[in-house]
PDB file of N, CA and C in Angstrom:
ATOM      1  N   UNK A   1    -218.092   9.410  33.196  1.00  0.00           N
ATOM      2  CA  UNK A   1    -218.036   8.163  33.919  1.00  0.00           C
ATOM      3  C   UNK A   1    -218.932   7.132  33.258  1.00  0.00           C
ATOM      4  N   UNK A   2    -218.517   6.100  33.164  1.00  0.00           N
ATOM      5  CA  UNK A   2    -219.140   4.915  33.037  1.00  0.00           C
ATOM      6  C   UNK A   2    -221.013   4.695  33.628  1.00  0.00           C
ATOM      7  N   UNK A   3    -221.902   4.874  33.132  1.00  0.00           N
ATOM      8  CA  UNK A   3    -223.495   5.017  33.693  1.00  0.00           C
ATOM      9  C   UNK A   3    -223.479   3.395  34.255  1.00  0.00           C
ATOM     10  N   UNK A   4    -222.787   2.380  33.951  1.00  0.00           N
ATOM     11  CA  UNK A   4    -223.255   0.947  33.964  1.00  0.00           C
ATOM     12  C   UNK A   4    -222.758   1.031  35.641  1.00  0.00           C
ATOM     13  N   UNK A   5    -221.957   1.765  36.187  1.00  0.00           N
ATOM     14  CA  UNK A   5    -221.608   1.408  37.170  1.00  0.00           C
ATOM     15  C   UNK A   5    -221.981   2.366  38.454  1.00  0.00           C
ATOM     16  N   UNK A   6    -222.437   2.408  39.437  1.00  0.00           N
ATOM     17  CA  UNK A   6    -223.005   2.964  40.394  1.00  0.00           C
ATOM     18  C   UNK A   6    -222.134   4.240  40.715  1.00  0.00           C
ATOM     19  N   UNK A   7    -222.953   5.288  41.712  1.00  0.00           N
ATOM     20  CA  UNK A   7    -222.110   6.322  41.718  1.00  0.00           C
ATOM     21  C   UNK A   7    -220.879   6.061  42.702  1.00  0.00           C
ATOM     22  N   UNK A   8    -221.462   5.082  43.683  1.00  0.00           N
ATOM     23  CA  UNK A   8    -220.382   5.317  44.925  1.00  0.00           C
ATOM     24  C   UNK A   8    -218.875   4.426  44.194  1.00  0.00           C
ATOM     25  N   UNK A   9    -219.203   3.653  42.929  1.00  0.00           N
ATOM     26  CA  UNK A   9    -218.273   2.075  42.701  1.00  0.00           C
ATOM     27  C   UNK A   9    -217.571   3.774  41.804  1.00  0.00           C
ATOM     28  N   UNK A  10    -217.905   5.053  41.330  1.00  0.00           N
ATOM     29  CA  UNK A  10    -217.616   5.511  40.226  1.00  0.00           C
ATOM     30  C   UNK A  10    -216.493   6.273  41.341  1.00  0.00           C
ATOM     31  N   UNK A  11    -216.647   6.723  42.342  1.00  0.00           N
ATOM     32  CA  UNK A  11    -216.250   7.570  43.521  1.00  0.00           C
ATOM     33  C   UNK A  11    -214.501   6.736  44.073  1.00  0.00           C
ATOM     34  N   UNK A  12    -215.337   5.572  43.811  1.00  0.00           N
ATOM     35  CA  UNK A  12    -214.200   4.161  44.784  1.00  0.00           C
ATOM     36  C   UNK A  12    -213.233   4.278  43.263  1.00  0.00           C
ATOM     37  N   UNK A  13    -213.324   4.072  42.282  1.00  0.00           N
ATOM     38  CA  UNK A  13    -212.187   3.601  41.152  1.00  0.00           C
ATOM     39  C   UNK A  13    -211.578   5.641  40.790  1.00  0.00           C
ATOM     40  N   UNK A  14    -212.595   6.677  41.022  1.00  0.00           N
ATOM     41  CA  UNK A  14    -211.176   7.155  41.252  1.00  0.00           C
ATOM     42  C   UNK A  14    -210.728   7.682  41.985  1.00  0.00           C
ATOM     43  N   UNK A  15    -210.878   7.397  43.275  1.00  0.00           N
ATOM     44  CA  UNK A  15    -210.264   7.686  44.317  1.00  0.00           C
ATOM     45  C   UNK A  15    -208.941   6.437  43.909  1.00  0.00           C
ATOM     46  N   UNK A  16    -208.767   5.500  44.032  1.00  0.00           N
ATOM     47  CA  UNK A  16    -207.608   4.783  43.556  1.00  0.00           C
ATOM     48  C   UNK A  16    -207.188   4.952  42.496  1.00  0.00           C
ATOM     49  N   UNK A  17    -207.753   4.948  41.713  1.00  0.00           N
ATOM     50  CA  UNK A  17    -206.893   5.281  40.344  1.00  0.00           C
ATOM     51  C   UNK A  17    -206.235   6.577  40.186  1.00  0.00           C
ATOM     52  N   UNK A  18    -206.685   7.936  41.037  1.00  0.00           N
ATOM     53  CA  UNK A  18    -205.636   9.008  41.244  1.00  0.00           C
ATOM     54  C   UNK A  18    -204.520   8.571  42.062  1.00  0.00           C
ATOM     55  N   UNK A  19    -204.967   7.726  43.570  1.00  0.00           N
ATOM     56  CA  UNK A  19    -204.190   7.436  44.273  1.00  0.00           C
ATOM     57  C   UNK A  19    -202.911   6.634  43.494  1.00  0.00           C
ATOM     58  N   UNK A  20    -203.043   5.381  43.009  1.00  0.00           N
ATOM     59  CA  UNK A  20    -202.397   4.463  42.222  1.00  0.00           C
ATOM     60  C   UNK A  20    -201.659   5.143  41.483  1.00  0.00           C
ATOM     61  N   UNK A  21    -201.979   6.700  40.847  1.00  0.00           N
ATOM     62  CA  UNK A  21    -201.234   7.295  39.546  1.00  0.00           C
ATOM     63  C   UNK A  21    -199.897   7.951  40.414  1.00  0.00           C
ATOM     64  N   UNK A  22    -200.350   8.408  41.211  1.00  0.00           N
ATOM     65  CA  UNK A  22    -199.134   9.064  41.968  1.00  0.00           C
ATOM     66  C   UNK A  22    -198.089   8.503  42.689  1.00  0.00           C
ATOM     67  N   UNK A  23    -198.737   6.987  43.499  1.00  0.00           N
ATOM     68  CA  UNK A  23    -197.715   6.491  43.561  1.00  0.00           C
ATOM     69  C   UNK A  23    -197.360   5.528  42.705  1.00  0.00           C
ATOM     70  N   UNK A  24    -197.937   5.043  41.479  1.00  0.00           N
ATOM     71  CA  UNK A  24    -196.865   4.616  40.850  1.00  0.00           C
ATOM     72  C   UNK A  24    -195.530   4.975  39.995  1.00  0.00           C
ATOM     73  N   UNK A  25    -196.452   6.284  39.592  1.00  0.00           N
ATOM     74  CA  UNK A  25    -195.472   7.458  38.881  1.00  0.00           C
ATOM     75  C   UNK A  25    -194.088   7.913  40.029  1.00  0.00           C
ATOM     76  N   UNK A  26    -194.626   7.847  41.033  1.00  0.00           N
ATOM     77  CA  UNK A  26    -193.599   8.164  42.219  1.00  0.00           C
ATOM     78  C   UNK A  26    -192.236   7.188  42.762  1.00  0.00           C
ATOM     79  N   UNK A  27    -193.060   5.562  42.727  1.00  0.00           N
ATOM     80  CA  UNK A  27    -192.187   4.534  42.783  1.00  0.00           C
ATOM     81  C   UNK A  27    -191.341   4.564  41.212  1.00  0.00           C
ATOM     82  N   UNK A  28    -192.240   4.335  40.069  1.00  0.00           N
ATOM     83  CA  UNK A  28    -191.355   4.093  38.873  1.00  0.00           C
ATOM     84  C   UNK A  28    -190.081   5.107  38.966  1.00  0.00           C
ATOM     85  N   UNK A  29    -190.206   6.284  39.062  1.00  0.00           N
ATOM     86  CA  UNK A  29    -189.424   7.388  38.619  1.00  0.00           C
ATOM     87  C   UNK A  29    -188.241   7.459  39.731  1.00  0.00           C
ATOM     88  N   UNK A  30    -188.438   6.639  40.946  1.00  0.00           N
ATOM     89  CA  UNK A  30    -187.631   6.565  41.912  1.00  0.00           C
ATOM     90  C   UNK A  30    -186.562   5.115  41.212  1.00  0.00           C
ATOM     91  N   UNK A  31    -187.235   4.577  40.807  1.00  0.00           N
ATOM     92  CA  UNK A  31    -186.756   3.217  40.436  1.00  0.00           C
ATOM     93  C   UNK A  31    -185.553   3.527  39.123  1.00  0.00           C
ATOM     94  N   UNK A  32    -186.150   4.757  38.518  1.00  0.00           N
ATOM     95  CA  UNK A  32    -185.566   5.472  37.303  1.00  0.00           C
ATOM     96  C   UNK A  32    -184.377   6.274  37.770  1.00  0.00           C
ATOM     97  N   UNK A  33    -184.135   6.851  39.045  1.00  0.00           N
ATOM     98  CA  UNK A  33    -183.508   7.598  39.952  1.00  0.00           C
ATOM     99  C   UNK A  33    -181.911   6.763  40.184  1.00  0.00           C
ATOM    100  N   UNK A  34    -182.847   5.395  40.602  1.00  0.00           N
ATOM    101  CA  UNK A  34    -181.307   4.619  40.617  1.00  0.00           C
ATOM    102  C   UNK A  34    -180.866   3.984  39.776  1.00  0.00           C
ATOM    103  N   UNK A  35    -181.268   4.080  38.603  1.00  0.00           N
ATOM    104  CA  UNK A  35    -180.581   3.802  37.376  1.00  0.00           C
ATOM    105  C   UNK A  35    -179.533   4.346  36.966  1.00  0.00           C
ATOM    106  N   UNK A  36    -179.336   5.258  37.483  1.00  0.00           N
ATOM    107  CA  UNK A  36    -178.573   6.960  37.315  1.00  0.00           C
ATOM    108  C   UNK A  36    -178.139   7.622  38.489  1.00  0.00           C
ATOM    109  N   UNK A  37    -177.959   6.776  39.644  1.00  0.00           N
ATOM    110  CA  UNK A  37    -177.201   7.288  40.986  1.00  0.00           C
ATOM    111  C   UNK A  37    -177.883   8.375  41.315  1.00  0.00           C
ATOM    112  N   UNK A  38    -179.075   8.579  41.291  1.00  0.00           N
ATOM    113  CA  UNK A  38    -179.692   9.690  42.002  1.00  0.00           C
ATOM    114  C   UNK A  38    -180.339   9.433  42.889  1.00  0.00           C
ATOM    115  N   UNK A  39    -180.410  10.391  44.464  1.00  0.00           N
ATOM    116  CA  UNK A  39    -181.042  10.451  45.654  1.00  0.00           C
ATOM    117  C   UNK A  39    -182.394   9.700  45.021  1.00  0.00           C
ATOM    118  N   UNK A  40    -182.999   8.416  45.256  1.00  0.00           N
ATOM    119  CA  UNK A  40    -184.435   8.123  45.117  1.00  0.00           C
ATOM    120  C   UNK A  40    -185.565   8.778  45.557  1.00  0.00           C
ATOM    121  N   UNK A  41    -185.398   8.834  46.612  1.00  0.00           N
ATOM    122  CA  UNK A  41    -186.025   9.219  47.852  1.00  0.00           C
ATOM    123  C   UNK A  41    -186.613  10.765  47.488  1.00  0.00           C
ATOM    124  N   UNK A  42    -185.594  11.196  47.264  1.00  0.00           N
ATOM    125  CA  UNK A  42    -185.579  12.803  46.798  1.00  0.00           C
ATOM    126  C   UNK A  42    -186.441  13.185  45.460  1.00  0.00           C
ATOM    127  N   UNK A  43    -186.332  12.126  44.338  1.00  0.00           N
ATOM    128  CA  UNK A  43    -187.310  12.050  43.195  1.00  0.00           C
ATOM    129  C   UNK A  43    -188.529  11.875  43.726  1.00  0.00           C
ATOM    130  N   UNK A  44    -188.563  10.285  43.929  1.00  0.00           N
ATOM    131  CA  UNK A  44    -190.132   9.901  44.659  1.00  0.00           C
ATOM    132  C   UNK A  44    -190.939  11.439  45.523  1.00  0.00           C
ATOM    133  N   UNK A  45    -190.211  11.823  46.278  1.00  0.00           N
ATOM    134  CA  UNK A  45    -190.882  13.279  47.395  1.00  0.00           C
ATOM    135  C   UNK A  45    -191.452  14.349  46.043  1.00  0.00           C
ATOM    136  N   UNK A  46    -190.573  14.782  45.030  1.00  0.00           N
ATOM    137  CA  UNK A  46    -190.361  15.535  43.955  1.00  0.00           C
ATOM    138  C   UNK A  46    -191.570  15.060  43.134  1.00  0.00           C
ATOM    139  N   UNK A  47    -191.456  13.839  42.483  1.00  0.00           N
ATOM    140  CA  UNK A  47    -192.582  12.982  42.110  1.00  0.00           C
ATOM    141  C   UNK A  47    -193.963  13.689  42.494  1.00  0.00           C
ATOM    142  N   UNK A  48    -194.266  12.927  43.519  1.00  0.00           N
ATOM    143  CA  UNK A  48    -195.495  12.680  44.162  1.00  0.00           C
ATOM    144  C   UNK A  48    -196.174  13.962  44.608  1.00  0.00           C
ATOM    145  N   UNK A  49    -195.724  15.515  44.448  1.00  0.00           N
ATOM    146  CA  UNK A  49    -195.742  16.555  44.461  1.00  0.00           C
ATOM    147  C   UNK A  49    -196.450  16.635  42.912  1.00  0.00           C
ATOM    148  N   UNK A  50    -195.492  16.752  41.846  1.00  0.00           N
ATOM    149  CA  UNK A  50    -195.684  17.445  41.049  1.00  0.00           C
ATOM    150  C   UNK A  50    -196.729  16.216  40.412  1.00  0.00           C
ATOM    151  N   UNK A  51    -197.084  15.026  40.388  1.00  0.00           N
ATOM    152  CA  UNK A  51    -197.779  14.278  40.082  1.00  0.00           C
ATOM    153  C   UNK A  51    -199.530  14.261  40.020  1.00  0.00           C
ATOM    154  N   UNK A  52    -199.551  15.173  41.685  1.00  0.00           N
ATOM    155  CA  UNK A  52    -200.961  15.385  41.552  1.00  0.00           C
ATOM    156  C   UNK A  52    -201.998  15.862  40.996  1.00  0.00           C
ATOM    157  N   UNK A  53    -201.388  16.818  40.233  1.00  0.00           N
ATOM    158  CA  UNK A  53    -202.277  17.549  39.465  1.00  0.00           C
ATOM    159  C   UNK A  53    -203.024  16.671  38.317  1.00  0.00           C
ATOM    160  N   UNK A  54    -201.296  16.212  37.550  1.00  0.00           N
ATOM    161  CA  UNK A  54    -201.979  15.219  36.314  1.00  0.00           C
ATOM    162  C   UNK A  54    -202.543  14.185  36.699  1.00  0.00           C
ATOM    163  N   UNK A  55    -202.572  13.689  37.820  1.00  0.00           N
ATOM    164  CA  UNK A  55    -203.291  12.441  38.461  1.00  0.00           C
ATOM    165  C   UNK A  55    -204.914  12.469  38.218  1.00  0.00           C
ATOM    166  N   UNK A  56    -204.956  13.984  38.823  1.00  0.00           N
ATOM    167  CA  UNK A  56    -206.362  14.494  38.861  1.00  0.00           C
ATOM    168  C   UNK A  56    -207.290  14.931  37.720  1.00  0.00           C
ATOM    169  N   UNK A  57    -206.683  15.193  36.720  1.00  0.00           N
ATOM    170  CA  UNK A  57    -206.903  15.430  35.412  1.00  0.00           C
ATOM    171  C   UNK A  57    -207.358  14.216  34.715  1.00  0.00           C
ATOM    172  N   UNK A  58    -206.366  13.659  34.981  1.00  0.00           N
ATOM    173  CA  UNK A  58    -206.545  12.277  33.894  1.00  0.00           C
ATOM    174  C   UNK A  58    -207.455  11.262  34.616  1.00  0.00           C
ATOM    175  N   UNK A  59    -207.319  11.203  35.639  1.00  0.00           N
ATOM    176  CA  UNK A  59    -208.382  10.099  36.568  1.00  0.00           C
ATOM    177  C   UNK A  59    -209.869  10.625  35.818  1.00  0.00           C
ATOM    178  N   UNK A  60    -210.082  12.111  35.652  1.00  0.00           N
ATOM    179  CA  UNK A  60    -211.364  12.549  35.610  1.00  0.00           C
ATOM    180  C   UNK A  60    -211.849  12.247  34.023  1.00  0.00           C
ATOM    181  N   UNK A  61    -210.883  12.165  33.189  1.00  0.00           N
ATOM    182  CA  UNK A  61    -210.802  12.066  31.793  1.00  0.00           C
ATOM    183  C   UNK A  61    -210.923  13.150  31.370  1.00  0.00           C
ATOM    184  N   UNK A  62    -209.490  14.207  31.594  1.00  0.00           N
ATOM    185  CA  UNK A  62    -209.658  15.385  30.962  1.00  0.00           C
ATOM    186  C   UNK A  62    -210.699  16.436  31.532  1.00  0.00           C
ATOM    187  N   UNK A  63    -210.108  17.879  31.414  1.00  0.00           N
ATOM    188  CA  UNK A  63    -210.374  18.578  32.015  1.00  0.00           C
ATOM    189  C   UNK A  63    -211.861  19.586  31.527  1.00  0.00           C
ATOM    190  N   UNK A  64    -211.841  18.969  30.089  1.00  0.00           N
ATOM    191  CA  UNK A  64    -213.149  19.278  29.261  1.00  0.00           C
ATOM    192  C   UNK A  64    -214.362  19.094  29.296  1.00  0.00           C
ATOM    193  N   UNK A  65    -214.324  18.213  29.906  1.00  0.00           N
ATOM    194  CA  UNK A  65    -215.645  17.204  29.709  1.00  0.00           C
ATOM    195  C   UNK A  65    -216.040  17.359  31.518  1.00  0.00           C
ATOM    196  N   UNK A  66    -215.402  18.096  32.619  1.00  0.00           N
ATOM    197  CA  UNK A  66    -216.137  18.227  33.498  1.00  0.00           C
ATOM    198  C   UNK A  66    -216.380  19.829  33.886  1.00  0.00           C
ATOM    199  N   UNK A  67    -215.769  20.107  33.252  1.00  0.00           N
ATOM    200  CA  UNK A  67    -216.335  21.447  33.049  1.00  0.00           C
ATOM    201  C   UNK A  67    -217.354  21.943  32.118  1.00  0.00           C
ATOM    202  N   UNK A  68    -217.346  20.920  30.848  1.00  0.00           N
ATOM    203  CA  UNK A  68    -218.372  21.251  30.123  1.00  0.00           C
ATOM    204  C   UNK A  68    -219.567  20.702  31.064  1.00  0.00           C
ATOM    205  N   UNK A  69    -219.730  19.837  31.833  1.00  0.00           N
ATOM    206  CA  UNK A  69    -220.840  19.325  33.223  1.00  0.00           C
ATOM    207  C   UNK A  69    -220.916  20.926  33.570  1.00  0.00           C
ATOM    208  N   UNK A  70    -220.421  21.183  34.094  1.00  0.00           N
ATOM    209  CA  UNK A  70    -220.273  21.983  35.046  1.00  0.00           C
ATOM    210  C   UNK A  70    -221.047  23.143  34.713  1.00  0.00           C
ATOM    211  N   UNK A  71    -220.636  23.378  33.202  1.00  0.00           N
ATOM    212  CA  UNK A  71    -221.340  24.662  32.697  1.00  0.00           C
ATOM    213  C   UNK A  71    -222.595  24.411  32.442  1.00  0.00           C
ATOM    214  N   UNK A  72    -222.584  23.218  31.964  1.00  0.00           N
ATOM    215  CA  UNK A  72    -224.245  22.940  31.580  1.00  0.00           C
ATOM    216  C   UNK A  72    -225.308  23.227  32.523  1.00  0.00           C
ATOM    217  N   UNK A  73    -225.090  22.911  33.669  1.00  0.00           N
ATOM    218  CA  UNK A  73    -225.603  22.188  34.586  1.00  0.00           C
ATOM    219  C   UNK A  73    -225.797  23.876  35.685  1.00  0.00           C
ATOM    220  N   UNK A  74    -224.738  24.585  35.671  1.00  0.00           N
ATOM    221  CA  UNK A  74    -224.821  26.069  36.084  1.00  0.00           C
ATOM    222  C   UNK A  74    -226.254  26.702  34.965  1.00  0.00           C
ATOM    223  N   UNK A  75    -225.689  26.677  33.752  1.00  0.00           N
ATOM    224  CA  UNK A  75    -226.726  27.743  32.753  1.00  0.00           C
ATOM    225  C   UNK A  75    -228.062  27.193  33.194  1.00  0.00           C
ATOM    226  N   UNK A  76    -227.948  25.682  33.230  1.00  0.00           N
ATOM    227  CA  UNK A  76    -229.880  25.226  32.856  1.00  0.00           C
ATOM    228  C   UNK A  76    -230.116  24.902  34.338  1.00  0.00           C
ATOM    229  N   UNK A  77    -229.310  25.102  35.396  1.00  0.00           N
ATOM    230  CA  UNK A  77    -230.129  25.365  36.842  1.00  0.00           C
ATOM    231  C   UNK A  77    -230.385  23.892  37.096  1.00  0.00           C
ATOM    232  N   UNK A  78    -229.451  23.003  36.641  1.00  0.00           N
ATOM    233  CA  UNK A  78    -229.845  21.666  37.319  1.00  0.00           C
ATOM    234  C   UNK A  78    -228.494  21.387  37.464  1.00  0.00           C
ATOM    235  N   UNK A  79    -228.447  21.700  39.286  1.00  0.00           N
ATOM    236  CA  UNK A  79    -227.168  21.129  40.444  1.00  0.00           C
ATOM    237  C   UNK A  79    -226.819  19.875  40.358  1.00  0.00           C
ATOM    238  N   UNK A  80    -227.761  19.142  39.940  1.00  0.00           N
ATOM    239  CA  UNK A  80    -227.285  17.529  40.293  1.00  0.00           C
ATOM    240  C   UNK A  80    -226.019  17.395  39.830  1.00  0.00           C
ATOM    241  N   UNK A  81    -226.102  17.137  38.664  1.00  0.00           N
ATOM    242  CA  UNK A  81    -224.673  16.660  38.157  1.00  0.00           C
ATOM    243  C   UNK A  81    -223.941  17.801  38.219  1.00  0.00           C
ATOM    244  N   UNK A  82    -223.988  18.822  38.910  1.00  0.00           N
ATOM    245  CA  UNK A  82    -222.828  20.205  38.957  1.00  0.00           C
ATOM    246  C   UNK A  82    -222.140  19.051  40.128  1.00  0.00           C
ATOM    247  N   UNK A  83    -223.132  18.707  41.449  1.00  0.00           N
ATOM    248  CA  UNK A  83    -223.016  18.247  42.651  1.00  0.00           C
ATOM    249  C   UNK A  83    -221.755  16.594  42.507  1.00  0.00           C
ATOM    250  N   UNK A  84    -222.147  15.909  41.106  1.00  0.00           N
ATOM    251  CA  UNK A  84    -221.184  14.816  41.033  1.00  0.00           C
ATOM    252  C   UNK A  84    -220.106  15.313  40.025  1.00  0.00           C
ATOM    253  N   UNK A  85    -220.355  16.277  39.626  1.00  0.00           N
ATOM    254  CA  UNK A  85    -218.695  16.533  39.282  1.00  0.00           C
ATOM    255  C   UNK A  85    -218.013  17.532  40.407  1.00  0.00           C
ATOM    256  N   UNK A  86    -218.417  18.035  41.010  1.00  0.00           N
ATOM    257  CA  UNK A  86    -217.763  18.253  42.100  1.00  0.00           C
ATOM    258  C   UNK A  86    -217.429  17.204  43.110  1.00  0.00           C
ATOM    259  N   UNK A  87    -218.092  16.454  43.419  1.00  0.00           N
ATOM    260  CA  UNK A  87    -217.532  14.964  44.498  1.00  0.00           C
ATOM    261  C   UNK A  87    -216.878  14.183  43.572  1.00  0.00           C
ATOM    262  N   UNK A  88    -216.710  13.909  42.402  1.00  0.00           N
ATOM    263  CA  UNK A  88    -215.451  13.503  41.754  1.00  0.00           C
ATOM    264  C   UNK A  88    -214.386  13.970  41.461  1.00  0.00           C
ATOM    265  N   UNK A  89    -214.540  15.599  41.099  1.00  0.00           N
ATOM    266  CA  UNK A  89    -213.035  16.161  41.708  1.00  0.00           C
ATOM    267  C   UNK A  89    -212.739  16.040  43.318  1.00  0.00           C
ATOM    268  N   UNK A  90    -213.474  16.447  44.771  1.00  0.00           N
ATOM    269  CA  UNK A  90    -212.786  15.753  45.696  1.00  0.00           C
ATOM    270  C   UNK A  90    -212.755  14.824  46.151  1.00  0.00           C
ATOM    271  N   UNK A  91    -212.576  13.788  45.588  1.00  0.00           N
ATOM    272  CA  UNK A  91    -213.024  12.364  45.766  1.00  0.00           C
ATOM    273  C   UNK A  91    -211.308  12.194  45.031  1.00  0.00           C
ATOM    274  N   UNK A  92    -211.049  12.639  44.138  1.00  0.00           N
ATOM    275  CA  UNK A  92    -209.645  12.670  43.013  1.00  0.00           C
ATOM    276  C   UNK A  92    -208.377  13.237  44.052  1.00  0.00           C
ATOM    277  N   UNK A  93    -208.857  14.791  44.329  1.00  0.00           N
ATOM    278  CA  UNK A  93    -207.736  14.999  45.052  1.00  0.00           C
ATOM    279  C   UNK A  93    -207.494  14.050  46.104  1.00  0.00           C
ATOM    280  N   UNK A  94    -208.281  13.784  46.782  1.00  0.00           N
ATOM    281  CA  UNK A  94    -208.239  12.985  48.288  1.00  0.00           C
ATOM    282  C   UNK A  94    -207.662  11.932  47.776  1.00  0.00           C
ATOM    283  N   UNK A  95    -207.602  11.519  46.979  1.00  0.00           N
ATOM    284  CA  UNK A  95    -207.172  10.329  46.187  1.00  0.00           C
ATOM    285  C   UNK A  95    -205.356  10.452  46.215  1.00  0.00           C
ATOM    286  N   UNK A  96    -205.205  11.621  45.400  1.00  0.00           N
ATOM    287  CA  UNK A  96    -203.693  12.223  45.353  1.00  0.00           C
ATOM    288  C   UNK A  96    -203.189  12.516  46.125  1.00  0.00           C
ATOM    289  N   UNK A  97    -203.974  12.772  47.063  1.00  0.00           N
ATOM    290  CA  UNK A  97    -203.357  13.467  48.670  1.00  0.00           C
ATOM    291  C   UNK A  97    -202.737  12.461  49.325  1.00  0.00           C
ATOM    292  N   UNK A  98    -203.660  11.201  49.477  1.00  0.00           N
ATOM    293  CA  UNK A  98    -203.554  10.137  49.667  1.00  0.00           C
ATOM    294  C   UNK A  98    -202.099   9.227  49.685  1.00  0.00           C
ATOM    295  N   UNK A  99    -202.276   9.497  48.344  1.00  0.00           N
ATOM    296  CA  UNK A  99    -201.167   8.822  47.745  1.00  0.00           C
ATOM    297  C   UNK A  99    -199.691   9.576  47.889  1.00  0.00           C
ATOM    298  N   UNK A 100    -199.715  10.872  47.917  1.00  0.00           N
ATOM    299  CA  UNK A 100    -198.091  11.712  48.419  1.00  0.00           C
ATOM    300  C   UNK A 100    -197.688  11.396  49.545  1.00  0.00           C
ATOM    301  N   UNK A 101    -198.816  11.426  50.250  1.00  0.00           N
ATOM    302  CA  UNK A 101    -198.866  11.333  51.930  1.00  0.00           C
ATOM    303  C   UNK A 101    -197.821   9.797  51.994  1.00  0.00           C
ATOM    304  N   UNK A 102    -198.690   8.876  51.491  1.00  0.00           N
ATOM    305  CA  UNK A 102    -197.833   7.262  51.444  1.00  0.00           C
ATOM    306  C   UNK A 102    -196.784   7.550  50.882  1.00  0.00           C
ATOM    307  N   UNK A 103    -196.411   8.227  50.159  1.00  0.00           N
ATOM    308  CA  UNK A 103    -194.800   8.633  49.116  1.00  0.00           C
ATOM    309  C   UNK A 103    -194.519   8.671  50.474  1.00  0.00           C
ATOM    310  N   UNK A 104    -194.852   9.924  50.981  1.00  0.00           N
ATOM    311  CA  UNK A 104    -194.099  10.564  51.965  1.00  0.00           C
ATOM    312  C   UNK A 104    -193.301   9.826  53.305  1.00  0.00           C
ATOM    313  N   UNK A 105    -194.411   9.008  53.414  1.00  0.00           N
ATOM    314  CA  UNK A 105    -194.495   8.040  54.665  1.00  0.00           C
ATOM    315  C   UNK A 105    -193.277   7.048  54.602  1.00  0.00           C
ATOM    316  N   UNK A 106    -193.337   6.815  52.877  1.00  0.00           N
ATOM    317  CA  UNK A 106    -192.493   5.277  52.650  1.00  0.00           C
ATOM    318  C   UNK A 106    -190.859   6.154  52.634  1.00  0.00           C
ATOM    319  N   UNK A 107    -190.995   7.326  52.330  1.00  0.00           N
ATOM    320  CA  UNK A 107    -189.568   8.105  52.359  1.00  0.00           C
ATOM    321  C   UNK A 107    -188.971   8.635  54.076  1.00  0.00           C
ATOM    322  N   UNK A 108    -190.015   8.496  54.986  1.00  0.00           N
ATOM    323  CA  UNK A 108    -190.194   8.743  55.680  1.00  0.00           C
ATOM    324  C   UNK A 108    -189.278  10.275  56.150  1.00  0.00           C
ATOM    325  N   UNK A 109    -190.285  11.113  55.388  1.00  0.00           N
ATOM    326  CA  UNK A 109    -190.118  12.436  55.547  1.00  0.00           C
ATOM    327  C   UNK A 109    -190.543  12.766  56.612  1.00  0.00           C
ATOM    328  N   UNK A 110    -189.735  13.385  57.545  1.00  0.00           N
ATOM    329  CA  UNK A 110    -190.165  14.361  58.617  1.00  0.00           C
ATOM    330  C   UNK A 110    -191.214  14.908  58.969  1.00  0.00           C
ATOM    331  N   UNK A 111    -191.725  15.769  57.557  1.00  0.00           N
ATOM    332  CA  UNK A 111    -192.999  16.691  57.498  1.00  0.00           C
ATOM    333  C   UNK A 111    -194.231  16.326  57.769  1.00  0.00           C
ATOM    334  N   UNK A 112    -194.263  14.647  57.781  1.00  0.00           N
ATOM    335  CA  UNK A 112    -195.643  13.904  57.651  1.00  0.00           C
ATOM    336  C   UNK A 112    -196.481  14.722  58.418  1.00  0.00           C
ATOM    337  N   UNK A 113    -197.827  15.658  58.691  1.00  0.00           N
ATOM    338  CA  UNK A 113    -198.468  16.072  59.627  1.00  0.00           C
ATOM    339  C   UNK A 113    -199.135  15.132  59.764  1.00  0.00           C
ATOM    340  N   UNK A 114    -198.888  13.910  60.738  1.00  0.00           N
ATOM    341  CA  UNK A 114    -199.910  12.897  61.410  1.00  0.00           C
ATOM    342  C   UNK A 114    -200.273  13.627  62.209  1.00  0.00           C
ATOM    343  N   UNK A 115    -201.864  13.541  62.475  1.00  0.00           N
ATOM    344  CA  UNK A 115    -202.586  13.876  63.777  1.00  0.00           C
ATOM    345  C   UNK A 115    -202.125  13.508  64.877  1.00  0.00           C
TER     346      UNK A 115
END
């Protein structure tokens, strides 16, 4: 992550920027759907599923570099930054979750579990 910018502003850009990846990948590919007479609706749901993962990956910049945190930070016994790469991976998913959920909503799938 960027040091110039605070932790919570680091938390806020990718929580949207996973969010943003999924549904845009979700709208484009729906948009791509009717180019070609296919159920939209049915892509976008399809989409926004299989989207999350790479959302989460790439928001984080690769899957290397927070695990190499991760290890470091396990061997030499200093949690801190174990502690912010862990709240930036769920800070990411919640992000993606986020964003299927709105797929879901705008397709208005059945399944939505609203509270």
């Amino acid at each position: 992550m960027n040091s110039s910018v605070s932790f919570a502003a680091n938390l806020a850009i990718d929580f949207f920027v996973s969010m943003g990846m999924v549904i845009g990948g979700s709208l484009l590919g729906g948009l791509g759907a009717l180019l070609f007479h296919t159920s939209p609706l049915s892509i976008m749901l399809r989409l926004s599923e299989q989207l999350k993962i790479w959302a989460m990956v790439s928001t984080l910049g690769g899957t290397m570099d927070t695990l190499k945190v991760l290890e470091t930070g396990f061997l030499q016994r200093d949690l801190y930054p174990v502690g912010k790469q862990l709240t930036y991976l769920v800070v990411a998913f919640i992000g993606c979750q986020v964003g299927a959920l709105l797929i879901r909503w705008l397709a208005a799938d059945s399944e939505i579990p609203w509270p």
